[in-house]
PDB file of N, CA and C in Angstrom:
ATOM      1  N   UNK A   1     -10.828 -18.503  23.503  1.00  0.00           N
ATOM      2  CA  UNK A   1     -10.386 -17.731  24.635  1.00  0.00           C
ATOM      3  C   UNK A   1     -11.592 -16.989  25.203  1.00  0.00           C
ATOM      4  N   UNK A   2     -11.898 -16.993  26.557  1.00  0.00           N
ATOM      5  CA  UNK A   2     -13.026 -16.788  26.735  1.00  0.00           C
ATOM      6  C   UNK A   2     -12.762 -15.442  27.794  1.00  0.00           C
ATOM      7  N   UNK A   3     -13.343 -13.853  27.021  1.00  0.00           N
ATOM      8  CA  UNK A   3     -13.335 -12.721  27.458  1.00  0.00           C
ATOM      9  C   UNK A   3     -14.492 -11.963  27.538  1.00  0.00           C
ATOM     10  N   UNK A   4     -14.251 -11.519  29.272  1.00  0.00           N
ATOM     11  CA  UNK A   4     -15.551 -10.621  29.138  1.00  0.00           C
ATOM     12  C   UNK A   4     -14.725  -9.118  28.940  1.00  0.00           C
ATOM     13  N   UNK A   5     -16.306  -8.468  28.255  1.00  0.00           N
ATOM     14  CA  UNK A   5     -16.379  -7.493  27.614  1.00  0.00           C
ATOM     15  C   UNK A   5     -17.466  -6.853  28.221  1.00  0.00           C
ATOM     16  N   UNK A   6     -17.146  -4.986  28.223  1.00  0.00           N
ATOM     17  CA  UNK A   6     -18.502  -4.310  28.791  1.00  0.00           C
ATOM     18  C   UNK A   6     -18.926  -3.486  27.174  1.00  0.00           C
ATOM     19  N   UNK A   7     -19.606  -4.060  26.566  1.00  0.00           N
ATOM     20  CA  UNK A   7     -20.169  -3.236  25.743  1.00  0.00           C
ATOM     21  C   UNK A   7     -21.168  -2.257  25.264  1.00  0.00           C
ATOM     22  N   UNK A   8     -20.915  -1.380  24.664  1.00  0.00           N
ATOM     23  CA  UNK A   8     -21.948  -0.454  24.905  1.00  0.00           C
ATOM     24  C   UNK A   8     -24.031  -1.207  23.908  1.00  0.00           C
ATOM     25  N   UNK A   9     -24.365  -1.405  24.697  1.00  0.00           N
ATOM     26  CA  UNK A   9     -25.621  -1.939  24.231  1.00  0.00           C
ATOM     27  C   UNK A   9     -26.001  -1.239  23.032  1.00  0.00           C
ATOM     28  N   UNK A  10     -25.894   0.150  22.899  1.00  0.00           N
ATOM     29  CA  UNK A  10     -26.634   0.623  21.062  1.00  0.00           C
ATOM     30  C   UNK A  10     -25.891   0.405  20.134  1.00  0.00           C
ATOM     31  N   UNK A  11     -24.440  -0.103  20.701  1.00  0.00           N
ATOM     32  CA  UNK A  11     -23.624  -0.145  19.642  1.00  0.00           C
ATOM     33  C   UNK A  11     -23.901  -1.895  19.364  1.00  0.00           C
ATOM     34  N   UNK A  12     -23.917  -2.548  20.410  1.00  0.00           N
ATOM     35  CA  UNK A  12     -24.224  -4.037  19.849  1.00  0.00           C
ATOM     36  C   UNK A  12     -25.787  -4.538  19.145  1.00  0.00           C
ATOM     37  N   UNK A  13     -26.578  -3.352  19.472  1.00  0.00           N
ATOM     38  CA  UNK A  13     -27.801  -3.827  18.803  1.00  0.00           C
ATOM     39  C   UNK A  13     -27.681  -3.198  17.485  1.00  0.00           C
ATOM     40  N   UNK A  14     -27.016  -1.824  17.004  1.00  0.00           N
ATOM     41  CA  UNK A  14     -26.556  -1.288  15.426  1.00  0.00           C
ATOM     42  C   UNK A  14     -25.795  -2.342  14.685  1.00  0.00           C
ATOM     43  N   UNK A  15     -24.751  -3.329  15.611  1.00  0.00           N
ATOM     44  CA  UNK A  15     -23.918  -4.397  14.754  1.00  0.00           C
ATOM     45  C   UNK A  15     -24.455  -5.688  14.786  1.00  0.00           C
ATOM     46  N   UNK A  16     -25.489  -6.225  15.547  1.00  0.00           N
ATOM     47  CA  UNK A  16     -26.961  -7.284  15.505  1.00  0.00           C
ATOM     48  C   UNK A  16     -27.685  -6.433  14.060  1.00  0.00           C
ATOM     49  N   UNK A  17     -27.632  -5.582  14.006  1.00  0.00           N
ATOM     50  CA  UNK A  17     -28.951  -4.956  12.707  1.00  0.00           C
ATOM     51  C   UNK A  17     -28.284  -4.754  11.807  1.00  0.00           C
ATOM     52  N   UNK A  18     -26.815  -4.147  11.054  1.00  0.00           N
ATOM     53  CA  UNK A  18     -25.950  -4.205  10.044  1.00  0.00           C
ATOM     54  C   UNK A  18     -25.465  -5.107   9.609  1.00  0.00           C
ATOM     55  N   UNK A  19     -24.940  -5.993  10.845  1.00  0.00           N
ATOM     56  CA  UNK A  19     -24.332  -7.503  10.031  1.00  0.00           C
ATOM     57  C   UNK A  19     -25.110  -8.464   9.616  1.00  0.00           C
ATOM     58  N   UNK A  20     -26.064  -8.563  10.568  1.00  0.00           N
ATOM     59  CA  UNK A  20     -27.316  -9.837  10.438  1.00  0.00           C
ATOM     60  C   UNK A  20     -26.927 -10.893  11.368  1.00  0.00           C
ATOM     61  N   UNK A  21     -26.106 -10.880  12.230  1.00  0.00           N
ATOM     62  CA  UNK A  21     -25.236 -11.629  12.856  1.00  0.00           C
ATOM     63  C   UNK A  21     -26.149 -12.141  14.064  1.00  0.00           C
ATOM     64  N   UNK A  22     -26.558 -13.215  14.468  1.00  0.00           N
ATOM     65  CA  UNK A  22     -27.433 -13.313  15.214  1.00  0.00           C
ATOM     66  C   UNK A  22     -27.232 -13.421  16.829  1.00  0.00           C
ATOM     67  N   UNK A  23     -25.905 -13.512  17.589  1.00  0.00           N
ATOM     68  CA  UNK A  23     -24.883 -13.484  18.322  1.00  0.00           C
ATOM     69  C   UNK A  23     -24.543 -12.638  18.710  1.00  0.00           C
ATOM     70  N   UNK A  24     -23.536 -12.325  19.826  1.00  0.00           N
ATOM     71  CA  UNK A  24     -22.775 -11.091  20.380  1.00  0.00           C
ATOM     72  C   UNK A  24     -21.515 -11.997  19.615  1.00  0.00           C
ATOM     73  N   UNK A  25     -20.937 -12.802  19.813  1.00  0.00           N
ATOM     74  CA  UNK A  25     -19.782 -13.294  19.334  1.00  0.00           C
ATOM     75  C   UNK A  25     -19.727 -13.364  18.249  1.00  0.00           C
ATOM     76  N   UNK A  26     -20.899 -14.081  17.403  1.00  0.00           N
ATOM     77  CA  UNK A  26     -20.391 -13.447  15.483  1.00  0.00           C
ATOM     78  C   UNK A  26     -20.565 -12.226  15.172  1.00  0.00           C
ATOM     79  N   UNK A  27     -21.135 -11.395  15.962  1.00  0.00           N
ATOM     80  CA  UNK A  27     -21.197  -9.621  15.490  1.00  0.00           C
ATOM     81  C   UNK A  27     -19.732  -9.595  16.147  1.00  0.00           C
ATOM     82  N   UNK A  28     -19.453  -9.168  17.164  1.00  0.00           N
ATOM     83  CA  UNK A  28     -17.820  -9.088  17.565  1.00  0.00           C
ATOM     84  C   UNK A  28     -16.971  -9.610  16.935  1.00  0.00           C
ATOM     85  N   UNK A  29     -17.096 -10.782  16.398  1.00  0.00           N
ATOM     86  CA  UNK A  29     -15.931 -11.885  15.192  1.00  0.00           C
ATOM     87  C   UNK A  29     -15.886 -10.815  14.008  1.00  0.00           C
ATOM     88  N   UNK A  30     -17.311 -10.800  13.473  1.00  0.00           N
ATOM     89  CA  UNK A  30     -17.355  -9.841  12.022  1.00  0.00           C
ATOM     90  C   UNK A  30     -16.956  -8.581  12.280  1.00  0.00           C
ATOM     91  N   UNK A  31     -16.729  -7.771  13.227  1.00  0.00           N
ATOM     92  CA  UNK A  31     -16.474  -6.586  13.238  1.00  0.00           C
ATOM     93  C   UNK A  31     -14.960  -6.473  13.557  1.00  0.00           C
ATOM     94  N   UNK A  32     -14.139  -7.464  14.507  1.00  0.00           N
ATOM     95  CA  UNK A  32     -12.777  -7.706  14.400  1.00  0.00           C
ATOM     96  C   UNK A  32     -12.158  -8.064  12.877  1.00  0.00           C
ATOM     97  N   UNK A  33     -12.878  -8.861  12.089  1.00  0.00           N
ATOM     98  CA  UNK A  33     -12.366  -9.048  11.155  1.00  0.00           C
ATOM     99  C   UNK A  33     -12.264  -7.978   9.916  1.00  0.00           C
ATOM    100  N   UNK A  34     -13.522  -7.568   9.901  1.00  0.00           N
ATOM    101  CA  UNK A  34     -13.551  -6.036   8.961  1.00  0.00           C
ATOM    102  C   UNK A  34     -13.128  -5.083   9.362  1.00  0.00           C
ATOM    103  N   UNK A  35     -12.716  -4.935  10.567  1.00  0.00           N
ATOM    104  CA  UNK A  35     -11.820  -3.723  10.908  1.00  0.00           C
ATOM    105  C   UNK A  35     -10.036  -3.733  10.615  1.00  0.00           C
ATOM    106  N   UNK A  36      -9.422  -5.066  10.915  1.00  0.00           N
ATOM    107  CA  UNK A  36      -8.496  -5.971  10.423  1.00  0.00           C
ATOM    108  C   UNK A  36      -8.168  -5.791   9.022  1.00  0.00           C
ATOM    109  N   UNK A  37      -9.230  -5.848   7.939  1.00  0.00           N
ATOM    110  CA  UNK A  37      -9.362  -5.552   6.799  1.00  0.00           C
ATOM    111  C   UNK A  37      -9.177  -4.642   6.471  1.00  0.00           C
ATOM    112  N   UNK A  38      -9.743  -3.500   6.725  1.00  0.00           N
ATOM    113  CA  UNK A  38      -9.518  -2.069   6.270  1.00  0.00           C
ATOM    114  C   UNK A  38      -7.843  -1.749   6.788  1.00  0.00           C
ATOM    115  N   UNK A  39      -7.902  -1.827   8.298  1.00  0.00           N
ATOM    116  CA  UNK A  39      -6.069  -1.665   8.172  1.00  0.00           C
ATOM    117  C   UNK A  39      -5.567  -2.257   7.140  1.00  0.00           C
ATOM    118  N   UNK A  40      -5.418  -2.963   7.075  1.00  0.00           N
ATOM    119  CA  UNK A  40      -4.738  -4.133   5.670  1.00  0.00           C
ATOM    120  C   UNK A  40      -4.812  -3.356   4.852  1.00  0.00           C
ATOM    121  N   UNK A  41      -5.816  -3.212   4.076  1.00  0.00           N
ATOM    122  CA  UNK A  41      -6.121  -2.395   2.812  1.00  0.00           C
ATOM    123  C   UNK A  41      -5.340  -1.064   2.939  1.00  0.00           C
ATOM    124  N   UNK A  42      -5.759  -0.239   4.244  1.00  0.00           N
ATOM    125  CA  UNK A  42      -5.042   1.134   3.997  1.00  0.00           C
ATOM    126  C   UNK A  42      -3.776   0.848   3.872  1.00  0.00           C
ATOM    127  N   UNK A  43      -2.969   0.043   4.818  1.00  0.00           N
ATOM    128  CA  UNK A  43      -1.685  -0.172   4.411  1.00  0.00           C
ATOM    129  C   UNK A  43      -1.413  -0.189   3.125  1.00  0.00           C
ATOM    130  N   UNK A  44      -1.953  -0.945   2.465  1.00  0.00           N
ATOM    131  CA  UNK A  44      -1.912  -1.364   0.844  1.00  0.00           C
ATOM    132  C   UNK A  44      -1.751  -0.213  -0.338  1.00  0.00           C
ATOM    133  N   UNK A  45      -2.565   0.659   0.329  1.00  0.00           N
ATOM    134  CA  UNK A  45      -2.980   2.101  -0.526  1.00  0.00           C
ATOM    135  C   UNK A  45      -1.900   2.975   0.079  1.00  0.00           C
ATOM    136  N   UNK A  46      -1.639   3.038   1.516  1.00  0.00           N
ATOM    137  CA  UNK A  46      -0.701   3.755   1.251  1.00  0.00           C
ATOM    138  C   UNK A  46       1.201   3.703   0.276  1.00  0.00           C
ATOM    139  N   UNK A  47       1.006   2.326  -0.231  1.00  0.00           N
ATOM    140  CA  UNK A  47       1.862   1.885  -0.758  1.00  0.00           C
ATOM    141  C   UNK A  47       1.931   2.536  -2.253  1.00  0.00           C
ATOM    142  N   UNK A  48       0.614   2.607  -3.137  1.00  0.00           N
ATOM    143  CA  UNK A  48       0.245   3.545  -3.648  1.00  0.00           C
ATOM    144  C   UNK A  48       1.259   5.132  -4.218  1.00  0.00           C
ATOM    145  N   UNK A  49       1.862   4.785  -5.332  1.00  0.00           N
ATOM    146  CA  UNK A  49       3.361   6.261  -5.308  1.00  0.00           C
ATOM    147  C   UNK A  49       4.140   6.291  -4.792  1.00  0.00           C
ATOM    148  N   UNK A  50       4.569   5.304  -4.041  1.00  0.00           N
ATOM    149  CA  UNK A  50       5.593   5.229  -3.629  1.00  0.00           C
ATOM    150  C   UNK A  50       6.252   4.053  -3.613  1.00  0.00           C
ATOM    151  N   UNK A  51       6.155   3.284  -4.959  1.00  0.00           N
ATOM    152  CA  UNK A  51       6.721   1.633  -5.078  1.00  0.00           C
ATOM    153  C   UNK A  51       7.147   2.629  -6.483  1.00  0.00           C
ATOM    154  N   UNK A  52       8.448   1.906  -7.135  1.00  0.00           N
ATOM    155  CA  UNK A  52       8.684   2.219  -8.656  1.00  0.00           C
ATOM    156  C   UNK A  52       8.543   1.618  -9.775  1.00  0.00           C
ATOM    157  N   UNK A  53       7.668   1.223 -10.352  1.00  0.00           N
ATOM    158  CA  UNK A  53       7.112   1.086 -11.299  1.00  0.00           C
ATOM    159  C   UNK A  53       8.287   0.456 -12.398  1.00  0.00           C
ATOM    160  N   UNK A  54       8.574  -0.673 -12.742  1.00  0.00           N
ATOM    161  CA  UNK A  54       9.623  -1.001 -14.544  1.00  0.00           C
ATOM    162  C   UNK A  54       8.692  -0.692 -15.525  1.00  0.00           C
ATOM    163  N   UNK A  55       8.752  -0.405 -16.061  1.00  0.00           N
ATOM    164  CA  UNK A  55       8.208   0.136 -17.366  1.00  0.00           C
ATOM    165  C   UNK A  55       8.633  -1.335 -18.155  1.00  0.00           C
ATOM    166  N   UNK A  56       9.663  -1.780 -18.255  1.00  0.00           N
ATOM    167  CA  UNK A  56      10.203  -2.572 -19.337  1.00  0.00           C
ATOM    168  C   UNK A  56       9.436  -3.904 -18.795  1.00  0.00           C
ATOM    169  N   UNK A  57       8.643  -4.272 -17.358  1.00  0.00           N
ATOM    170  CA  UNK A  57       7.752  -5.559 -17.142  1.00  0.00           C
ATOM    171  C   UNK A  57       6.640  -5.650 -18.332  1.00  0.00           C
ATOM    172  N   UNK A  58       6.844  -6.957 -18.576  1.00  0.00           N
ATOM    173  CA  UNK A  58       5.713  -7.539 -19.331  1.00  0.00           C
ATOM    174  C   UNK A  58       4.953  -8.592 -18.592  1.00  0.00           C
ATOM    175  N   UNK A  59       3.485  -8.186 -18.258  1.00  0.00           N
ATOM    176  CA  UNK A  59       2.971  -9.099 -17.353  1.00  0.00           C
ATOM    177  C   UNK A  59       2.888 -10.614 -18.276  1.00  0.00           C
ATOM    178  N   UNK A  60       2.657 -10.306 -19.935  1.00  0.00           N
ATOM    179  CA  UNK A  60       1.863 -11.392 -20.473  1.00  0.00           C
ATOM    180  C   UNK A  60       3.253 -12.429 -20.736  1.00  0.00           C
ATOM    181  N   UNK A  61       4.767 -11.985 -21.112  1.00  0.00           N
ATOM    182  CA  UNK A  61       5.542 -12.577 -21.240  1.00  0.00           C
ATOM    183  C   UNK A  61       5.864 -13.359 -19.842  1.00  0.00           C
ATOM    184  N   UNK A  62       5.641 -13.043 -19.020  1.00  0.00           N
ATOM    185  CA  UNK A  62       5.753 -13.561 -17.040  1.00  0.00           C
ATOM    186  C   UNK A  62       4.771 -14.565 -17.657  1.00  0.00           C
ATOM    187  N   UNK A  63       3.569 -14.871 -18.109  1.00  0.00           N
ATOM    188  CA  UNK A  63       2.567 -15.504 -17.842  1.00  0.00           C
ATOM    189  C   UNK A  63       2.724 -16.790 -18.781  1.00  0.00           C
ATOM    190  N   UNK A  64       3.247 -16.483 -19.969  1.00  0.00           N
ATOM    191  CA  UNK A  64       3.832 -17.380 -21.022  1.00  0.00           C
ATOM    192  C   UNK A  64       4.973 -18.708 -20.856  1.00  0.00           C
ATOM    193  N   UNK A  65       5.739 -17.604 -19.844  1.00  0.00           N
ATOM    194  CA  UNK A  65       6.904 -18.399 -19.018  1.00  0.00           C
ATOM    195  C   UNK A  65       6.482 -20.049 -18.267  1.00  0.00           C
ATOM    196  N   UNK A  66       5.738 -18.893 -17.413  1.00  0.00           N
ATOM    197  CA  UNK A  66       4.900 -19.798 -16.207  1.00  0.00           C
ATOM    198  C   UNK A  66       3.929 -21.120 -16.525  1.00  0.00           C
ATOM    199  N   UNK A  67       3.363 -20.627 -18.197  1.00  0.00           N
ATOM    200  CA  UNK A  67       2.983 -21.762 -18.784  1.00  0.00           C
ATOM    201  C   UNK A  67       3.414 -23.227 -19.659  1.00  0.00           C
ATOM    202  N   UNK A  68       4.881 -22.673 -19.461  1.00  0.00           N
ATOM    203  CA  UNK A  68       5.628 -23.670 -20.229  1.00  0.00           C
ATOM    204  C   UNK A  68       6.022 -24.441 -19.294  1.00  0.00           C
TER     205      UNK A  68
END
């Protein structure tokens, strides 16, 4: 999909020098994707205390199962 973009130039030459990315489009790809990531993740963490826990799960008996 082909989009123009006005970007701020110090910010694309800081993400040319952090990523190694030699491109405006693989620095923009890598920075959509690691930003993507971290949402993900925080979602994840905020999950974190507030899921309830069985006590009575046995991961290794699950795993024993699965091997038969």
């Amino acid at each position: 999909m082909a989009t123009n973009l006005a970007l701020d130039p110090e910010l694309l030459e800081r993400a040319f020098q952090v990523s190694g990315e030699p491109t405006k489009k693989a620095a923009v790809t890598r920075a959509l994707q690691e930003f993507i990531a971290r949402r993900e993740q925080r979602r994840v963490a905020e999950l974190f205390g507030q899921l309830e826990w069985d006590s009575s799960f046995d991961p290794k008996a699950e795993r024993s199962r699965a091997e038969s």
